[in-house]
Protein backbone atom coordinates (compact mmCIF):
# COMPACT_ATOMS: atom_id res chain seq x y z
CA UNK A 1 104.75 55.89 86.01
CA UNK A 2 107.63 57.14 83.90
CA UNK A 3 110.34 58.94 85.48
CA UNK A 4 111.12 62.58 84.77
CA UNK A 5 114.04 62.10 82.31
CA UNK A 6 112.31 59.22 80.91
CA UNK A 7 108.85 61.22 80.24
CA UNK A 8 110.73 63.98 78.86
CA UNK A 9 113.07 61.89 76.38
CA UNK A 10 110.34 60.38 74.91
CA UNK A 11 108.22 63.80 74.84
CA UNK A 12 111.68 64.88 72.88
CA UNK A 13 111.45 62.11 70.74
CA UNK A 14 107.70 62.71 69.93
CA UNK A 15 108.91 66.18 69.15
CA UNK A 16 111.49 65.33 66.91
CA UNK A 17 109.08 62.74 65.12
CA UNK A 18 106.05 65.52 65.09
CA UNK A 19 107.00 68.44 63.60
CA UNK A 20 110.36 70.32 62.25
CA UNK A 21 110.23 73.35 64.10
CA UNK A 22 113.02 74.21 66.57
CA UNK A 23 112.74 72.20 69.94
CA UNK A 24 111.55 74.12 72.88
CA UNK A 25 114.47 76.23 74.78
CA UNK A 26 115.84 74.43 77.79
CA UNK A 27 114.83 76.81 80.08
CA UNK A 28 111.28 75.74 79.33
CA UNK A 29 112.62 71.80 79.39
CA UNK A 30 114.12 72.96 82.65
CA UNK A 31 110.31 74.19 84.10
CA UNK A 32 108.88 70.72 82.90
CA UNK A 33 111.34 68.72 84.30
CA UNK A 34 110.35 71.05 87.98
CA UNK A 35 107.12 70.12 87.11
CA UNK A 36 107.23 66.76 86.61
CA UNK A 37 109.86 66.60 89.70
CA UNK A 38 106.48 68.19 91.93
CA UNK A 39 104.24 66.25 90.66
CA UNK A 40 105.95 63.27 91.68
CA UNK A 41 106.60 64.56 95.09
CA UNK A 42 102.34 65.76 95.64
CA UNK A 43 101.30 61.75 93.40
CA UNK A 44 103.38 60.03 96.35
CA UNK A 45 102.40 61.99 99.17
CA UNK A 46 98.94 61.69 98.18
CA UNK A 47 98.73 58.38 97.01
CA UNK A 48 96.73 59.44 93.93
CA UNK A 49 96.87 56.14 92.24
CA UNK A 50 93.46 56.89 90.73
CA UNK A 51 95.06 59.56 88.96
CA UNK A 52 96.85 58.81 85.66
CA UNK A 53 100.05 60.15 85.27
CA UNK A 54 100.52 62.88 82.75
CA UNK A 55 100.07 61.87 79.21
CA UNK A 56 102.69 63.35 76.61
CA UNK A 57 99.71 64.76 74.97
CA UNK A 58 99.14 66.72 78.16
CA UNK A 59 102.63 67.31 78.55
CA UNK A 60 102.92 69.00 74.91
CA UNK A 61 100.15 70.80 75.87
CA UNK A 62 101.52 72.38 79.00
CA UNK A 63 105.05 72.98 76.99
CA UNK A 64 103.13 74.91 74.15
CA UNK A 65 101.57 76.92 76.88
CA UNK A 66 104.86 78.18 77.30
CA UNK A 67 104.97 79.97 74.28
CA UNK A 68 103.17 82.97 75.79
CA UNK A 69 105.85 84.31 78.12
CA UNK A 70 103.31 85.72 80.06
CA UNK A 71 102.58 81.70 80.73
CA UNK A 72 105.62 80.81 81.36
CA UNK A 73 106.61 82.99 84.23
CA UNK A 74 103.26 82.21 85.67
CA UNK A 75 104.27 78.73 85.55
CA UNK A 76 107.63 78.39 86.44
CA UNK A 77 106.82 80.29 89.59
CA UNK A 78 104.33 78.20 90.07
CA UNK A 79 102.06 80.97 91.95
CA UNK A 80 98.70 80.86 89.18
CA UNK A 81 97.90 76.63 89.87
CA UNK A 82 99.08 73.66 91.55
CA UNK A 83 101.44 71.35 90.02
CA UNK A 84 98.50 68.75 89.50
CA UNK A 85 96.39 71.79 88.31
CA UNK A 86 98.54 72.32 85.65
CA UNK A 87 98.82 69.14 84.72
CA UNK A 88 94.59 69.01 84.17
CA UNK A 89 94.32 66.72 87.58
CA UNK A 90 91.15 67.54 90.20
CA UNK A 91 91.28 66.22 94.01
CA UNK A 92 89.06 64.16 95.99
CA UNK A 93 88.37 64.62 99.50
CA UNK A 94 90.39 62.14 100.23
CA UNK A 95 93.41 63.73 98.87
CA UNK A 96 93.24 66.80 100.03
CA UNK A 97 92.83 65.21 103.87
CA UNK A 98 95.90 62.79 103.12
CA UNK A 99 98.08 67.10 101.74
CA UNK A 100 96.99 68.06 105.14
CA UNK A 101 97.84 64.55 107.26
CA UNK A 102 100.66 64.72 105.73
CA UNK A 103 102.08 68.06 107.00
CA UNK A 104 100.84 67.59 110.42
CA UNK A 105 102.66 64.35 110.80
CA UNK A 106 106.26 63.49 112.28
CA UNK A 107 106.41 67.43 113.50
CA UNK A 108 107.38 68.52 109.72
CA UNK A 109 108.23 72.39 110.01
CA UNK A 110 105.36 72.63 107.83
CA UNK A 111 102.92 71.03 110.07
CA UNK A 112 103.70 73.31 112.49
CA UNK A 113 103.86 76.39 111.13
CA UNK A 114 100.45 75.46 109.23
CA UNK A 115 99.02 74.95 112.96
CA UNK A 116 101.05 78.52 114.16
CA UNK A 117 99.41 80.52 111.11
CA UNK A 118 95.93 78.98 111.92
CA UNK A 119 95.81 79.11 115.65
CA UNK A 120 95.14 82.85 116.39
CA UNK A 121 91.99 82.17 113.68
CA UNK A 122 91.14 78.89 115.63
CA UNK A 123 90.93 80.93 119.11
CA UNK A 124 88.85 83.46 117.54
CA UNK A 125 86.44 81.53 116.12
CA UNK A 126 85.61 79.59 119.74
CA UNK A 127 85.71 83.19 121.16
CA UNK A 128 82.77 83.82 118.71
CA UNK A 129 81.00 80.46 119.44
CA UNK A 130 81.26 80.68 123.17
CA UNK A 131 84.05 78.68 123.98
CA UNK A 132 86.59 79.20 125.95
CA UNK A 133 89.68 80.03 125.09
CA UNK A 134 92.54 77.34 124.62
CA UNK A 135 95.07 77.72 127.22
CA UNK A 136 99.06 77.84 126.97
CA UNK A 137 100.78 78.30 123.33
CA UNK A 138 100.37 77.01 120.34
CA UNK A 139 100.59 73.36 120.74
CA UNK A 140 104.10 71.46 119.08
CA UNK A 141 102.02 68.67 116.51
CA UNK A 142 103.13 64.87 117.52
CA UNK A 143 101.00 63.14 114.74
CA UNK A 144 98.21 62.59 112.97
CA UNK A 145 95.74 60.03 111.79
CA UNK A 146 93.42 59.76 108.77
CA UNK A 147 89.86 58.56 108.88
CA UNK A 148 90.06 57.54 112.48
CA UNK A 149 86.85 55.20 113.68
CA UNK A 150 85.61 56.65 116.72
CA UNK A 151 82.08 55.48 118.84
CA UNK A 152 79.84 57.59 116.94
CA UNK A 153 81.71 58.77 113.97
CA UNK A 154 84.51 58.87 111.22
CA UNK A 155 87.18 61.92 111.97
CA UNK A 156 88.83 62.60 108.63
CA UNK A 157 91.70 63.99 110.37
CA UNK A 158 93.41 63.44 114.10
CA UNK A 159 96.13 65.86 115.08
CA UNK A 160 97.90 64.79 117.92
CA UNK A 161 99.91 67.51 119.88
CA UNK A 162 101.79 67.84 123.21
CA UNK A 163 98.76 68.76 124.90
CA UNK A 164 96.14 69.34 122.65
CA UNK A 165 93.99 67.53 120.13
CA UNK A 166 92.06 69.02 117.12
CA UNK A 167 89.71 66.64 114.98
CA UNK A 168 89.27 68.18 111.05
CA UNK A 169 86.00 67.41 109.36
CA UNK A 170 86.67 68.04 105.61
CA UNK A 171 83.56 68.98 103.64
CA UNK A 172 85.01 69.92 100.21
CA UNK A 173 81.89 68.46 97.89
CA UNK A 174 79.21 67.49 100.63
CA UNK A 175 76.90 68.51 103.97
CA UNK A 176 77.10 67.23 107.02
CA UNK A 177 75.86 63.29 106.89
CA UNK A 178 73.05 63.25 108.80
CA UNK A 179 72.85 66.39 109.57
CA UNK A 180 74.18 66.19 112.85
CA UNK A 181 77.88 64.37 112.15
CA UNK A 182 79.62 66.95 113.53
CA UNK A 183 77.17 66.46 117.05
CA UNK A 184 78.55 63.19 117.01
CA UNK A 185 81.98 64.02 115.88
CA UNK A 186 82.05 66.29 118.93
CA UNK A 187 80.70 63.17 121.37
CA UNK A 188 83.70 61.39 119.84
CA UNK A 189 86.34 64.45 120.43
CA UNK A 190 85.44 64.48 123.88
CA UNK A 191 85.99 61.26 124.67
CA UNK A 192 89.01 60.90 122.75
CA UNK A 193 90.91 63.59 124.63
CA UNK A 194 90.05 61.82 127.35
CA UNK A 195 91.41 58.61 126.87
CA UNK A 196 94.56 60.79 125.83
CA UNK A 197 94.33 62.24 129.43
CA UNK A 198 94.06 65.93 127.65
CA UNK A 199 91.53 68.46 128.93
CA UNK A 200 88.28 69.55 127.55
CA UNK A 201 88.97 73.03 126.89
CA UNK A 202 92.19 71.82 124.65
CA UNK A 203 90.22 69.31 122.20
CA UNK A 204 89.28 71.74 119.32
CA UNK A 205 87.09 70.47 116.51
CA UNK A 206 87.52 72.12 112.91
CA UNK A 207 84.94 71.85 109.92
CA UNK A 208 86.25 72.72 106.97
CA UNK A 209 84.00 73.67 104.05
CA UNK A 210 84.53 75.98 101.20
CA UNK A 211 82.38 79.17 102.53
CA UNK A 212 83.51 78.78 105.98
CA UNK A 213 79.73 77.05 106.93
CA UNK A 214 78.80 76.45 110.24
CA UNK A 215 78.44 72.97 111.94
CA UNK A 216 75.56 71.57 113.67
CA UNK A 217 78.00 71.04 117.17
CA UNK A 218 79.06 74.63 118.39
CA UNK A 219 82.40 72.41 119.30
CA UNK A 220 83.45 72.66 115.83
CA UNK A 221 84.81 76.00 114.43
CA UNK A 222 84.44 77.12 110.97
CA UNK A 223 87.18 76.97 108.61
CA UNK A 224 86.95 77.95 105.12
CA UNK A 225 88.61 77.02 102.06
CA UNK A 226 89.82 80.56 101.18
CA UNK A 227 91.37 80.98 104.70
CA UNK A 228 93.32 77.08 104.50
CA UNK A 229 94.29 78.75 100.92
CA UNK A 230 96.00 82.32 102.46
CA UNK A 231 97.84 79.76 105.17
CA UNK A 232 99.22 77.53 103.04
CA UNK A 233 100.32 80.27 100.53
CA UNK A 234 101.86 81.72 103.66
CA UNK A 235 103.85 78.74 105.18
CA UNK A 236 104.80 77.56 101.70
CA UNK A 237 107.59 80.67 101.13
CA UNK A 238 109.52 79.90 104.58
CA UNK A 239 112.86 79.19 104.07
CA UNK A 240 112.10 75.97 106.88
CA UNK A 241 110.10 73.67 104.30
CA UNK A 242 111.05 71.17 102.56
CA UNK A 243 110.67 70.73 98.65
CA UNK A 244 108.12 68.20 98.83
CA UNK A 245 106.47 70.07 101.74
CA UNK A 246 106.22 73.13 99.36
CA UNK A 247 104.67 71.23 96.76
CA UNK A 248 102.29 70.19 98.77
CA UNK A 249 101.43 73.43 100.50
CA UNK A 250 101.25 75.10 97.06
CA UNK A 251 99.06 72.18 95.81
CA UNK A 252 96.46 72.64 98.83
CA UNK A 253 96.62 76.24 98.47
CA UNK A 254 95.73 75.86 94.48
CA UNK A 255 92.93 73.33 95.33
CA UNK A 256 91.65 75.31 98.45
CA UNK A 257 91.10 78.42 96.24
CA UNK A 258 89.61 76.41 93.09
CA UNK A 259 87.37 74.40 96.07
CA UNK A 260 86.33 77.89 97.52
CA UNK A 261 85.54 80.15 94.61
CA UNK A 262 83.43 77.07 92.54
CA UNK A 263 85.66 76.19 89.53
């Protein structure tokens, strides 16, 4: 992949050979070069090798777009689309599990504040499936794990805490496999938290879907798109995350709400 100055000499030089019209101002140049800067930040947190970089046809593209000013604000704040949106790039499941494993790993401020945001939702929702409460505070996240093989299943997402341990089923494009996955994703989360030595009542199972569906195991909470969108959205303007963590919140948050409303 080129890097940012490199892409946008050569998109400069492609101007210069193109057409005769006055190059775009640099405070537009400046927004690319953020752009480019965020989409190298979400490519190598996400590992989207499968993706191509953008081309400079693409890039031209996105710096025409500028011409409406309306656009360009939109843009530069980068509040209408993710930085891969923009760029014409879609997610797999896989990606968007690897955004969130991301932020819940190492105890990144993110992570954490992500898991803050979410946990009065997460009590709720066992409050309105039966479950008991979970004791204590909000847990402080340790790590996680991606596609984790357990006994009876494959958990998309592990996140260890201090004394608590949530499993995330992510169901972005597809049902349950089986029907049942989740009833054996549950099997698993029990006897997970056990070997972890953490108690019943603090393993939490999440499955996440774009309308919020419910699972076949009563263990597993609903989580919709459209709420993972409004958390993100929210965590991503504290003045405690990183750059790259910011990108990758307002990435999730573009692709949660594209995801949720069908588009």
């Amino acid at each position: 992949m080129l890097t940012d100055t490199d892409t946008l000499d050569e998109l400069l030089r492609d101007f210069k050979r193109a057409t005769s019209t006055q190059l775009p101002s640099m405070p537009k140049l400046d927004t690319l070069r953020s752009l480019l800067d965020s989409f190298h930040h979400t490519s190598h947190v996400l590992n989207t090798d499968d993706r191509p970089p953008p081309s400079l046809s693409k890039l031209r593209s996105v710096l025409g777009s500028f011409e409406s000013e309306g656009v360009f604000a939109q843009v530069r704040e980068r509040r209408s689309a993710g930085v891969l949106g923009i760029f014409g790039l879609r997610m797999a499941e896989s990606h968007l599990s690897r955004g969130l494993g991301f932020l819940f790993n190492e105890r990144r401020p993110a992570g954490q504040l992500l898991l803050s945001t979410m946990w009065p939702f997460l009590q709720e929702a066992r409050a309105r499936s039966g479950l008991p409460s979970i004791p204590g505070s909000v847990p402080v996240c340790r790590s996680s794990q991606l596609e984790l093989s357990g006994d009876l299943s494959r958990i998309d997402i592990e996140l260890r805490c201090d004394d608590a341990l949530l499993h995330f089923e992510n169901k972005p494009f597809s049902d349950e496999t089986g029907g049942d996955q989740t009833v054996r994703e549950a099997a698993d989360l029990r006897r997970r938290a056990q070997i972890l030595g953490i108690g019943r009542d603090r393993a939490v199972g999440v499955f996440l879907t774009p309308a919020g569906s419910s699972a076949s195991s009563n263990e597993f909470v609903a989580l919709s798109y459209l709420d993972l969108h409004d958390y993100c959205v929210e965590v991503a303007v504290s003045s405690l995350v990183s750059a790259t963590e910011r990108d990758v919140l307002r990435m999730l948050a573009a692709e949660s709400r594209r995801i949720a409303l069908g588009f």
